[in-house]
Protein backbone atom coordinates (compact mmCIF):
# COMPACT_ATOMS: atom_id res chain seq x y z
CA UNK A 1 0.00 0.00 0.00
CA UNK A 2 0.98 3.67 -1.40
CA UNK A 3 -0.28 5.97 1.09
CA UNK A 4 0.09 9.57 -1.06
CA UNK A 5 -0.93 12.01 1.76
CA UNK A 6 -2.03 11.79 5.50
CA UNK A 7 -3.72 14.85 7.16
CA UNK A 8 -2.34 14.30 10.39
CA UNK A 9 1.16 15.04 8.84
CA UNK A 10 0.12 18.21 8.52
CA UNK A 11 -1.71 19.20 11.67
CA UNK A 12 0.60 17.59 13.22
CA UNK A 13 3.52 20.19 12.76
CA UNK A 14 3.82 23.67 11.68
CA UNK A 15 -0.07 23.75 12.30
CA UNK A 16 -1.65 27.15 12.58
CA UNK A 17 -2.81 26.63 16.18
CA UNK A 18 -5.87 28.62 15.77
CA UNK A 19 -7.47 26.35 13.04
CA UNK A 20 -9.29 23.19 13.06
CA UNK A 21 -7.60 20.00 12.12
CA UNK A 22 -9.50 19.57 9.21
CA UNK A 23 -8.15 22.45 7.20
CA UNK A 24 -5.17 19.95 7.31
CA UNK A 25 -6.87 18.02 5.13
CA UNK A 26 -8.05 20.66 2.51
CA UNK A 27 -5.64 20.14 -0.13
CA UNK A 28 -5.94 16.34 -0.06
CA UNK A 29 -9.54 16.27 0.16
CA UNK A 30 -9.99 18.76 -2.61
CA UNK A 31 -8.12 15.97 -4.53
CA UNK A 32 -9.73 13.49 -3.68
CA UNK A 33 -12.65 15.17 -4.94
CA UNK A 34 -11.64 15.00 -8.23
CA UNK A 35 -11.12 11.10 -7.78
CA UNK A 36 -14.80 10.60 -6.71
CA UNK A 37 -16.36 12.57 -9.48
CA UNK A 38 -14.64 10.71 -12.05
CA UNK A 39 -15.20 7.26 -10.49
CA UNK A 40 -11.78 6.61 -9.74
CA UNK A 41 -12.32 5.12 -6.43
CA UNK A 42 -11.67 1.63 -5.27
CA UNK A 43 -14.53 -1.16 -5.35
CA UNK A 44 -14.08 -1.16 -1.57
CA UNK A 45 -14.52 2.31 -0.95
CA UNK A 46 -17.66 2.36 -3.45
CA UNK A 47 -18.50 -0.42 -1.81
CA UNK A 48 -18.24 0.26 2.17
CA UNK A 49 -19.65 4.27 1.13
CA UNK A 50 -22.16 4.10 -1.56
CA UNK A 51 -24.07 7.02 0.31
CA UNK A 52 -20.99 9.42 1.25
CA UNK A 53 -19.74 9.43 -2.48
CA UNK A 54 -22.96 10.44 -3.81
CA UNK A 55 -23.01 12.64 -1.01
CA UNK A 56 -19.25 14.60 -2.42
CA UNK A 57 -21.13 13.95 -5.63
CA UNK A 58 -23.71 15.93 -4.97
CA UNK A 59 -22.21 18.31 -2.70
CA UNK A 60 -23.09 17.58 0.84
CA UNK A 61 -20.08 16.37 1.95
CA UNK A 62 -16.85 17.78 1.13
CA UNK A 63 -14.20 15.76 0.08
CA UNK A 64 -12.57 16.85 3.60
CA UNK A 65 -15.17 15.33 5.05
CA UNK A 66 -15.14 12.19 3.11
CA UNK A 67 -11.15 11.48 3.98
CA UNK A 68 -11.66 12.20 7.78
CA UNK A 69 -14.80 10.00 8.07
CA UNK A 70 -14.04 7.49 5.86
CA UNK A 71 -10.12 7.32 5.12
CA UNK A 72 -8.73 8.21 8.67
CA UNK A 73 -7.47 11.33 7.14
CA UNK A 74 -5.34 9.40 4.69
CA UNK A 75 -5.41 9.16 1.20
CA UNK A 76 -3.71 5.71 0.07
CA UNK A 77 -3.60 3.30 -3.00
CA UNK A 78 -6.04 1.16 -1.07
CA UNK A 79 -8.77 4.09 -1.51
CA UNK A 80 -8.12 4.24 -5.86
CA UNK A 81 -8.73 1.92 -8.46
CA UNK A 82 -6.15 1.06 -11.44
CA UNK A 83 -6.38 4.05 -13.23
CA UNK A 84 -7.03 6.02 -10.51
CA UNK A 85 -3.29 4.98 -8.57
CA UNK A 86 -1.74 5.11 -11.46
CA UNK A 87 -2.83 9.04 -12.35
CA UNK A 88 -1.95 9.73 -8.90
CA UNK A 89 1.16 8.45 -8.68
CA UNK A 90 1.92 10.08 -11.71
CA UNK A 91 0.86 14.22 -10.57
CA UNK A 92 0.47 14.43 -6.88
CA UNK A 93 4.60 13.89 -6.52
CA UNK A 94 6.61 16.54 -7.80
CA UNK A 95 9.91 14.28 -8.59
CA UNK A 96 7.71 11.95 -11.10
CA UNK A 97 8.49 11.87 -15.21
CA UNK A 98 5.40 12.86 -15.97
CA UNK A 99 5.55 16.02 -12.90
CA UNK A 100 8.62 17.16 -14.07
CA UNK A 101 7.18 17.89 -17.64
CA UNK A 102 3.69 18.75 -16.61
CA UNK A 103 3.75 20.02 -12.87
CA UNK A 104 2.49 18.07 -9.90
CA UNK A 105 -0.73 18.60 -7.65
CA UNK A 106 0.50 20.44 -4.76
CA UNK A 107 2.19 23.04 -7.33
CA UNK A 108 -0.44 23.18 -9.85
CA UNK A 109 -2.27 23.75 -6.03
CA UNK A 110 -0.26 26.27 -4.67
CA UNK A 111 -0.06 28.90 -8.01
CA UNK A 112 -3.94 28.61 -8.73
CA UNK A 113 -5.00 29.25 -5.38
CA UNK A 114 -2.09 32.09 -4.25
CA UNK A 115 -0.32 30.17 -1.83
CA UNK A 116 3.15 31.88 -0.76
CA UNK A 117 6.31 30.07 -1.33
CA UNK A 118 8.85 29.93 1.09
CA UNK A 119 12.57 28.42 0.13
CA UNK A 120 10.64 26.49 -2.45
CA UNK A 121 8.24 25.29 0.33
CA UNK A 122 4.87 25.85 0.85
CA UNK A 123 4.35 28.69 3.26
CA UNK A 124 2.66 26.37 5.77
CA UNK A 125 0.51 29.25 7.06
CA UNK A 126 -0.72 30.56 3.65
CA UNK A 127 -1.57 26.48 2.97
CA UNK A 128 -3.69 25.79 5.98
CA UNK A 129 -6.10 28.73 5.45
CA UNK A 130 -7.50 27.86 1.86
CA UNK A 131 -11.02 27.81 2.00
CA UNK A 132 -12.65 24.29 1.88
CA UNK A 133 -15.44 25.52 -0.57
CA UNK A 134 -16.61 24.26 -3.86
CA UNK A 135 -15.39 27.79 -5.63
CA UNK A 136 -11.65 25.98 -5.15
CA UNK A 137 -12.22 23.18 -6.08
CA UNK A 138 -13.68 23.88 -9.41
CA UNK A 139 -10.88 26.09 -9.93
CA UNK A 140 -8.61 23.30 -9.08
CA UNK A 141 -11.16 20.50 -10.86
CA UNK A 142 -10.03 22.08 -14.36
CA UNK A 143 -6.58 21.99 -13.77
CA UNK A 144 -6.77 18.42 -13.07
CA UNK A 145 -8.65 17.76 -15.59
CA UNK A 146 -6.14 19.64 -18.01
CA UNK A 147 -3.15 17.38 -16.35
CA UNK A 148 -5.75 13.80 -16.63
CA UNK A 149 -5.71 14.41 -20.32
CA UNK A 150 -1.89 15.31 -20.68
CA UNK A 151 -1.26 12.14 -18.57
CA UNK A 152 -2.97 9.84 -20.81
CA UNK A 153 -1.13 11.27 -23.67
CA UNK A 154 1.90 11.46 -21.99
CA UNK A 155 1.35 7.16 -20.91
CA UNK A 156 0.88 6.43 -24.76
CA UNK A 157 4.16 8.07 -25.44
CA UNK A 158 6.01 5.59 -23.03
């Protein structure tokens, strides 16, 4: 098992202490998002949550929510089908072939949504405050999309 992202790495270190342990999970969940919409889950998770994916689906339940109540606040091959790892893998690491060409998640993350960088980090601060709303991740849902499609070009060209 792959596990891509945890939340509690984040809340669990340079943390704004003034915001909720959730907001740790933004960026992941926001991701993980995308995966639901496109039906890139696992057959266990679309198994064991039928109700919580339609739910993110239809905008109930925030992708957030979803990983803290249903993915312990991690984000892990387990939770992805075929495709799904495999698209991962490929964007939400910056070292990968395909990131190096294309950009990865967390930068494609930080430039659409104004996050200061620090020493090429993340300005941890600046990171934790992004609002959890639907408004970012449709701004962020089109970038992925964009990088999706240059990924499956980019496979056929291996």
């Amino acid at each position: 098992m792959k596990k891509y992202d945890d939340a509690s790495w984040h809340y669990g270190g340079d943390f704004p202490p003034d915001l909720p342990q959730i907001n740790g999970a933004t960026h992941i969940g926001i991701f993980l998002t995308w995966f639901i919409e496109n039906d890139l889950l696992s057959e266990e998770q679309v198994c064991n949550f039928e109700d919580d994916i339609q739910n993110v689906k239809n905008r109930t339940f925030t992708g957030s929510e979803y990983l803290m109540s249903n993915c312990d606040g991690k984000l892990t091959s387990n939770d992805l089908n075929k495709t799904g790892n495999e698209f991962a893998r490929a964007y939400y690491e910056d070292g990968t072939k395909f990131a190096k060409v294309h950009k990865d998640y967390l930068g494609d993350y930080a430039r659409l949504l104004n996050i200061r960088v620090v020493n090429n980090l993340l300005d941890q601060d600046t990171l934790y405050r992004i609002e959890n709303s639907w408004s970012n991740y449709d701004l962020l849902k089109a970038r992925i999309d964009e990088r999706f499609e240059q990924w499956k070009e980019f496979k056929k060209k291996k």
